[in-house]
Protein backbone atom coordinates (compact mmCIF):
# COMPACT_ATOMS: atom_id res chain seq x y z
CA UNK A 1 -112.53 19.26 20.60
CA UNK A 2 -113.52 20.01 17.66
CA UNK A 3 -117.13 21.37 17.45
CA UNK A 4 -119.55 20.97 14.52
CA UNK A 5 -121.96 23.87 15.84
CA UNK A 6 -125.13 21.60 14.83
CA UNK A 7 -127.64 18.72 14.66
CA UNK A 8 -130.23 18.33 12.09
CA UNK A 9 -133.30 18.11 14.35
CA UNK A 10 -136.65 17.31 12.69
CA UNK A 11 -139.76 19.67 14.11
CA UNK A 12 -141.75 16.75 12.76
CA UNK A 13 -140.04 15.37 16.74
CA UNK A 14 -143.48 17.47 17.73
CA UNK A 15 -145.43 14.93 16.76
CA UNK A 16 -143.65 11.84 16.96
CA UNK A 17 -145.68 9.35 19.49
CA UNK A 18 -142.01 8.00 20.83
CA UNK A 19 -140.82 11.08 21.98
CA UNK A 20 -144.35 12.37 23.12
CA UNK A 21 -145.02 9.53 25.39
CA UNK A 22 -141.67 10.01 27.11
CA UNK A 23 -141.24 11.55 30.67
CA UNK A 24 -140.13 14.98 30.57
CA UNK A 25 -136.42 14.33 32.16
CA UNK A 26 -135.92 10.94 29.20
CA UNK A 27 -137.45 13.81 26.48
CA UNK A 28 -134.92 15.87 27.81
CA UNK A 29 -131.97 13.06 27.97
CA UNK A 30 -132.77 12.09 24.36
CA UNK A 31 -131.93 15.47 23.10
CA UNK A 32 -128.81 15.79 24.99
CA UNK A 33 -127.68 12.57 23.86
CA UNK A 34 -128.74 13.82 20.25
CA UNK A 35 -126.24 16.79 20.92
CA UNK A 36 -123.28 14.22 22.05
CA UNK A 37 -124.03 11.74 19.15
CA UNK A 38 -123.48 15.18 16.86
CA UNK A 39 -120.27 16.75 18.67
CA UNK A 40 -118.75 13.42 18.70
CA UNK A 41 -119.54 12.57 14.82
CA UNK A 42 -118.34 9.57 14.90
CA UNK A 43 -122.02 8.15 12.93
CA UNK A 44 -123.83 8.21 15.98
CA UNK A 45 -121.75 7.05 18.16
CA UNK A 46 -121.94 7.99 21.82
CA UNK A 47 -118.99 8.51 24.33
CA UNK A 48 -118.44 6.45 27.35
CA UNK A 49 -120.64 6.08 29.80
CA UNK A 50 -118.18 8.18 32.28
CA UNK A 51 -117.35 10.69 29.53
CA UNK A 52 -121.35 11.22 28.78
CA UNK A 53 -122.14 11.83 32.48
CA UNK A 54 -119.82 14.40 33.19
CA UNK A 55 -120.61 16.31 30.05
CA UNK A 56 -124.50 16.37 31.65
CA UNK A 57 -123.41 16.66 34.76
CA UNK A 58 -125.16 13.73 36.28
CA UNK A 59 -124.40 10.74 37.90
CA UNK A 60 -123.29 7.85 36.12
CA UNK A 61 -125.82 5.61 37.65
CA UNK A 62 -128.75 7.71 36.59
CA UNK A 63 -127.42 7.66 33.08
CA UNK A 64 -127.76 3.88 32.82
CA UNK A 65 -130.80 4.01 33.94
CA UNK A 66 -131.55 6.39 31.75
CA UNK A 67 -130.29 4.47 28.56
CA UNK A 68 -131.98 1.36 29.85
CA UNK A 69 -135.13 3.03 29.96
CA UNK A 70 -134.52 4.81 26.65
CA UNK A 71 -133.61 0.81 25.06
CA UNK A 72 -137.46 -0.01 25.90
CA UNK A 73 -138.64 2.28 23.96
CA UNK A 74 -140.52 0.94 21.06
């Protein structure tokens, strides 16, 4: 695969009151989906679910979960 070595990331993300308020571990989940959404580079667009959880080495259930929670977000 193909690598593209990085992601833009804004340090203004310090101080942005959606990422702030967000637990630690969904902080942590939105910046490895960041990473994904940039190694894939398909404009954003993530993997599969199965495909995303084995890259993170979690467990496909938590993912969802994660993603829902992430989809709240406002």
């Amino acid at each position: 695969m193909k690598s593209y070595y990085w992601i833009k990331l804004y340090h203004e993300i310090l101080d942005d009151a959606k990422m702030g308020r967000l637990p630690d571990h969904l902080w942590r989940r939105t910046i490895e989906l960041f990473l994904l959404a940039g190694e894939e580079h398909h404009k954003g667009h993530l993997p599969s679910l199965a495909d995303m959880a084995w890259r993170l080495r979690v467990d496909e259930e938590q993912l969802h979960q994660d993603l829902e929670a992430l989809a709240q977000v406002d």
